[in-house]
Protein backbone atom coordinates (compact mmCIF):
# COMPACT_ATOMS: atom_id res chain seq x y z
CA UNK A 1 0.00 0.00 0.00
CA UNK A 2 0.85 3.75 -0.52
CA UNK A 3 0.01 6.62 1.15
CA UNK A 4 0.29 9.78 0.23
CA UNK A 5 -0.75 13.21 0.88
CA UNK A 6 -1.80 15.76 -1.18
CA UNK A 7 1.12 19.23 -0.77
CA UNK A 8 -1.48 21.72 1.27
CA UNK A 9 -2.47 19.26 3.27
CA UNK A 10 0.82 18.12 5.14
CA UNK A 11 2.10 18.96 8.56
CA UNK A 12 -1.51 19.08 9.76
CA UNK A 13 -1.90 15.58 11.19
CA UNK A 14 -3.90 13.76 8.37
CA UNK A 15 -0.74 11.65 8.07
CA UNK A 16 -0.34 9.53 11.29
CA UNK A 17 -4.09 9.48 11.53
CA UNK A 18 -4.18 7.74 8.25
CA UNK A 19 -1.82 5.52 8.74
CA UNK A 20 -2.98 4.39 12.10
CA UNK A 21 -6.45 3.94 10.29
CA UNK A 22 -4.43 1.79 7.78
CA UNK A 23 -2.77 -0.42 10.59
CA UNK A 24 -6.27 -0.78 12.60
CA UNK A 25 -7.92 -2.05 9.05
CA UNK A 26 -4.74 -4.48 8.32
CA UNK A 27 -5.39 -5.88 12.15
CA UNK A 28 -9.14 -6.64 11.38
CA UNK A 29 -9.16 -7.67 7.67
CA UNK A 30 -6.09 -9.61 7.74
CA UNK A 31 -5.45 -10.30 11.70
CA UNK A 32 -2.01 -8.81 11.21
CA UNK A 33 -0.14 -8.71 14.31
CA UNK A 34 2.82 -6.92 12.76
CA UNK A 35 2.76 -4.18 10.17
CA UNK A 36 6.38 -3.14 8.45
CA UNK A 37 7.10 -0.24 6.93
CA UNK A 38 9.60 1.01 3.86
CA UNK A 39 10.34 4.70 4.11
CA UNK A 40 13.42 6.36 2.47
CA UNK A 41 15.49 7.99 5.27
CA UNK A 42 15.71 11.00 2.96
CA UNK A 43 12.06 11.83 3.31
CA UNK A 44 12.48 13.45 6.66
CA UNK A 45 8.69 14.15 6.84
CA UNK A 46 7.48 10.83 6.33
CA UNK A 47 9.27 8.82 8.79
CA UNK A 48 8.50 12.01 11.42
CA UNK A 49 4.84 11.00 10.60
CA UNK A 50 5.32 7.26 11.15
CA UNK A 51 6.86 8.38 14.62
CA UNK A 52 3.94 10.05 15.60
CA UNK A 53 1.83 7.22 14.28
CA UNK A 54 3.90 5.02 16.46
CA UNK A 55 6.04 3.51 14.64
């Protein structure tokens, strides 16, 4: 999956709320006990969002 958000609309907290959406749905479709992610360490914003999705 891929997640991304539109330019005007980052650094506002859409971001970690989606993802945490994403990770709730992956638990009860799939019964996932363990999500992984794959972020380059370049984007700086995207793994700060991860962070504050818990990750």
């Amino acid at each position: 999956m891929g997640i991304g958000i539109r330019p005007d609309l980052c650094s506002k907290g859409y971001g970690s709320r989606i993802v945490r959406l994403a990770v709730q749905e992956s638990r009860y479709l799939y019964g996932a006990n363990a999500v992984y992610l794959d972020v380059r360490d370049w984007n700086h914003r995207a793994v700060k969002c991860y962070a504050l999705a818990g990750f």
